[in-house]
C-alpha atoms as a PDB file:
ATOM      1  CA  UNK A   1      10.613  26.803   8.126  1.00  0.00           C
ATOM      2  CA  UNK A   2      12.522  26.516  11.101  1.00  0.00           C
ATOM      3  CA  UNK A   3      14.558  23.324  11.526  1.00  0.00           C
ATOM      4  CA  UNK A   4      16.969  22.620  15.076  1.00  0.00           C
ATOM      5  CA  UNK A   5      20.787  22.958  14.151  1.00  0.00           C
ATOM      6  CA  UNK A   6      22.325  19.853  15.816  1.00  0.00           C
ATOM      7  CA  UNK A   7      26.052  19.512  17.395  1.00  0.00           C
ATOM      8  CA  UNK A   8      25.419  22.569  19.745  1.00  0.00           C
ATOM      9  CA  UNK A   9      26.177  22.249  23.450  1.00  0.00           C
ATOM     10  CA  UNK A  10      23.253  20.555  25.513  1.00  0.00           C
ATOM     11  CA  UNK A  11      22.227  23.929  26.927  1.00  0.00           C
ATOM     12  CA  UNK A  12      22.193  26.165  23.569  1.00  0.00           C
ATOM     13  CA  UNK A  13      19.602  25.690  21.250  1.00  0.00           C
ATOM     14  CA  UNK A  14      19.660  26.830  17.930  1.00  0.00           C
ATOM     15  CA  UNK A  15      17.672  27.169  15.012  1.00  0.00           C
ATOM     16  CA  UNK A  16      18.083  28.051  11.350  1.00  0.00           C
ATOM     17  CA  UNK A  17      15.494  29.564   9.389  1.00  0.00           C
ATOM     18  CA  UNK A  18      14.559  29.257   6.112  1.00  0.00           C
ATOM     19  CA  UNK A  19      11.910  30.734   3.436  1.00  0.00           C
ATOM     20  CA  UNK A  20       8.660  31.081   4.777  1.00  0.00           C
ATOM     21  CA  UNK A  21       8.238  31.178   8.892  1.00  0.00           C
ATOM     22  CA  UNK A  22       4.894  30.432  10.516  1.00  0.00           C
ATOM     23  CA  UNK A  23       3.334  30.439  13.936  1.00  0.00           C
ATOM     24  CA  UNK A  24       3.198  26.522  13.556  1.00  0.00           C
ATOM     25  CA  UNK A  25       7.276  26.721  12.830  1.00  0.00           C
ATOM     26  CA  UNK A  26       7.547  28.646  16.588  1.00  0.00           C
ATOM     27  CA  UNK A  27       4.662  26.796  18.286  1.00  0.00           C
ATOM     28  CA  UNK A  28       6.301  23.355  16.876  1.00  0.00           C
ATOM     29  CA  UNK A  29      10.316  23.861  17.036  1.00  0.00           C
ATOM     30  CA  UNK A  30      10.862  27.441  18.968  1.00  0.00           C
ATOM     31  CA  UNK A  31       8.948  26.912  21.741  1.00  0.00           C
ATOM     32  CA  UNK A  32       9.699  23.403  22.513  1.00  0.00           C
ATOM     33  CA  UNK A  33      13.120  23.769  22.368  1.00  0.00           C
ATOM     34  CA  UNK A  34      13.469  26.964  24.570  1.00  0.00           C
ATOM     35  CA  UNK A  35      11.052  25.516  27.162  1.00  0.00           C
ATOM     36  CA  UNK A  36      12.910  22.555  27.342  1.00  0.00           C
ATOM     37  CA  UNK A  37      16.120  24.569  27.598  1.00  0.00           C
ATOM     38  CA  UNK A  38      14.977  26.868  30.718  1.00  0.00           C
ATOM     39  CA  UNK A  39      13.585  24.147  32.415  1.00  0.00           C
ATOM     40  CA  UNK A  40      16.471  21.635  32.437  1.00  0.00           C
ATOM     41  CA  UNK A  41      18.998  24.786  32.664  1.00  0.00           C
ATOM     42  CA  UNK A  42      17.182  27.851  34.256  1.00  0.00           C
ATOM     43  CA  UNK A  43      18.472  30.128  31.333  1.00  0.00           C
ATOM     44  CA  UNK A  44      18.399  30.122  27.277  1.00  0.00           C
ATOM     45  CA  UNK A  45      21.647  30.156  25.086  1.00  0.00           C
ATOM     46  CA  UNK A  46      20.049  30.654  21.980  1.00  0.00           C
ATOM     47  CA  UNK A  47      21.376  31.069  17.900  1.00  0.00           C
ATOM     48  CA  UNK A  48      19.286  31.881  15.323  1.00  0.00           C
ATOM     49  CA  UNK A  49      20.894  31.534  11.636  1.00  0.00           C
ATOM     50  CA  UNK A  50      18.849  33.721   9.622  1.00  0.00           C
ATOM     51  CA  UNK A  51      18.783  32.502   6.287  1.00  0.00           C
ATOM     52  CA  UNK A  52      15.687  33.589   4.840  1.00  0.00           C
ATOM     53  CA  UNK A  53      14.212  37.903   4.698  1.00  0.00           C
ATOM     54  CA  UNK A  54      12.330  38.605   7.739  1.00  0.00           C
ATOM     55  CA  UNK A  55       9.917  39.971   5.678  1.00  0.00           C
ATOM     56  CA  UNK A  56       9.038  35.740   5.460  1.00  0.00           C
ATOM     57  CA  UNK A  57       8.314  35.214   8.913  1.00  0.00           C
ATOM     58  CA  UNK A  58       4.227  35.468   9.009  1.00  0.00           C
ATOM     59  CA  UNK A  59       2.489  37.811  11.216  1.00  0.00           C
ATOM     60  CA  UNK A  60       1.553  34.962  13.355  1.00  0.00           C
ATOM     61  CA  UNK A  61       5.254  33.908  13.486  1.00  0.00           C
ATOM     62  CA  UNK A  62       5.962  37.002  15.516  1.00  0.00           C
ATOM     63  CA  UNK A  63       3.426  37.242  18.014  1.00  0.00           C
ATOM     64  CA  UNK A  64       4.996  33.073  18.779  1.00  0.00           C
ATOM     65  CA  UNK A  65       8.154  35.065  18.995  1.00  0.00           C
ATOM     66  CA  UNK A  66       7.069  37.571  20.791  1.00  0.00           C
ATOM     67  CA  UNK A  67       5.185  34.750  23.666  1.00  0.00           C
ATOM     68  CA  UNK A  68       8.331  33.397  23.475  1.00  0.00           C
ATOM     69  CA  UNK A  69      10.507  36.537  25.052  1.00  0.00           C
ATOM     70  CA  UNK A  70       7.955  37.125  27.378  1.00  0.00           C
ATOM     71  CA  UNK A  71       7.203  33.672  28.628  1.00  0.00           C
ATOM     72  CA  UNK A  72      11.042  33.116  29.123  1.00  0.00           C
ATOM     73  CA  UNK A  73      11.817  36.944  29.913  1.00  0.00           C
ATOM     74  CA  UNK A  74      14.103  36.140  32.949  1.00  0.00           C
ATOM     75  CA  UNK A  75      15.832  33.326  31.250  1.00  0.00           C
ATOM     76  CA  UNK A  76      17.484  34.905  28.488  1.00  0.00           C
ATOM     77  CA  UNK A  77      21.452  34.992  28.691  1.00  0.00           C
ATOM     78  CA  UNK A  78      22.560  34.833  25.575  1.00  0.00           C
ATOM     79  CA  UNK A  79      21.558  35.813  22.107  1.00  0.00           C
ATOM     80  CA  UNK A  80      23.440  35.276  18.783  1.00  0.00           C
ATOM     81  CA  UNK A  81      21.281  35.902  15.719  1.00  0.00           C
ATOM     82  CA  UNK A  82      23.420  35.264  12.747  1.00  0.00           C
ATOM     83  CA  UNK A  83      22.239  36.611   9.074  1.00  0.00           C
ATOM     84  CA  UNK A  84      23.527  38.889   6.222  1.00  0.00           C
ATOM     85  CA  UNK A  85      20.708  41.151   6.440  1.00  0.00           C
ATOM     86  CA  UNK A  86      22.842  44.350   8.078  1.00  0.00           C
ATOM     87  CA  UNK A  87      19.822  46.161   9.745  1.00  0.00           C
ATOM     88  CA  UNK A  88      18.695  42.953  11.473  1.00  0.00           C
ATOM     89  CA  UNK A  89      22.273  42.361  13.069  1.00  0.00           C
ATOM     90  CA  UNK A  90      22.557  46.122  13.908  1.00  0.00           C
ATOM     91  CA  UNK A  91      19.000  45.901  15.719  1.00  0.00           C
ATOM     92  CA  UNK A  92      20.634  42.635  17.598  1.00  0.00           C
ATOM     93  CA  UNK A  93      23.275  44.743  18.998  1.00  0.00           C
ATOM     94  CA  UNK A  94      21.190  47.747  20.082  1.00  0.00           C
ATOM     95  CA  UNK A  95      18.250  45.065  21.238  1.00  0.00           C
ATOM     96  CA  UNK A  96      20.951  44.042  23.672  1.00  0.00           C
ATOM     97  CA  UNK A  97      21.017  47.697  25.843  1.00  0.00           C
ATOM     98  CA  UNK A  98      17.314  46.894  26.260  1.00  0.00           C
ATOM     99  CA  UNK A  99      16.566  42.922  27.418  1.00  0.00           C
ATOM    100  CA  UNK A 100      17.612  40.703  29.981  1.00  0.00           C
ATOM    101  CA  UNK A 101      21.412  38.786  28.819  1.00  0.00           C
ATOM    102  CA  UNK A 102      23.460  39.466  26.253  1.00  0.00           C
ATOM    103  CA  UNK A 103      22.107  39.479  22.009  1.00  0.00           C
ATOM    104  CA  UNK A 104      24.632  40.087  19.628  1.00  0.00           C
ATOM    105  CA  UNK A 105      24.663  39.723  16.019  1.00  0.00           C
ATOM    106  CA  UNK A 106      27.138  37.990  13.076  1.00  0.00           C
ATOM    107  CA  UNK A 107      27.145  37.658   9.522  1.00  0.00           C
ATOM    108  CA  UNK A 108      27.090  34.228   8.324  1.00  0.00           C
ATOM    109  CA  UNK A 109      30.208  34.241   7.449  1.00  0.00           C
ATOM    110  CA  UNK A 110      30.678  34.442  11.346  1.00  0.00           C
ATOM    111  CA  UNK A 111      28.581  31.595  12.148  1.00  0.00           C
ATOM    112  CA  UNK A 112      31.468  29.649  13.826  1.00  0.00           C
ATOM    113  CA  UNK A 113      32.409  32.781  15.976  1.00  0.00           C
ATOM    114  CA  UNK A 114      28.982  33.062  16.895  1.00  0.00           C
ATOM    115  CA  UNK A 115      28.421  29.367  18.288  1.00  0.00           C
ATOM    116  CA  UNK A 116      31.502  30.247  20.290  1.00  0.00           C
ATOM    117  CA  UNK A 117      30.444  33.658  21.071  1.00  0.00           C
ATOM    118  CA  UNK A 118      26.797  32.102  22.561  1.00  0.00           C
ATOM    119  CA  UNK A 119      28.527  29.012  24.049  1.00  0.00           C
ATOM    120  CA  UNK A 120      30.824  31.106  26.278  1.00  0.00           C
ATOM    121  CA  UNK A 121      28.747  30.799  29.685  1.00  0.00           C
ATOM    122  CA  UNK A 122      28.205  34.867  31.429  1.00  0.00           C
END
């Protein structure tokens, strides 16, 4: 499930998600929110609190995710993707050298340094 986290500034959006992720989750909150975002705005400031394996995101879930790079490819600035999962927030950092913006990732202990981190306009 992936539910907006509110009290963000107007042009980040975030999400958290939690147990099972579905292409309906990204075609109903992801989407939405990050086309809204690049049209008002131009670019995406987005953070994603990780709070569930991504082993329980659905096949379906990532080929949304993956329209959703693509579609916005040019938009991206900034990235936070905050989760305990080690390997995912090492991938964030390395995922940075290779896409538009900045992606970085956090523990969730780090969640407030990560809002701050992604709200910091580049």
């Amino acid at each position: 499930m992936l539910t907006v986290i509110e009290n963000l500034p107007d042009y980040v959006f975030g999400v958290k998600a939690t147990g099972e992720v579905t292409e309906v989750d990204l075609k109903d909150v992801l989407l939405p929110g990050l086309a809204a975002l690049a049209d008002k705005y131009g670019e995406i400031y987005y953070l994603l609190l990780l709070d569930t394996k991504v082993e329980n995101f659905t096949p379906g879930a990532w080929i949304q995710d993956a329209i959703a790079g693509v579609k916005h490819l040019t938009k991206w600035k900034k990235m936070a993707i905050v989760t305990d999962q080690k390997a995912v927030e090492n991938f964030t950092d390395i995922f940075s050298y290779v896409t538009p913006g900045e992606a970085k990732g956090f523990s969730i202990a780090e969640i407030n340094a990560a809002i701050t981190w992604v709200s910091l306009k580049s």
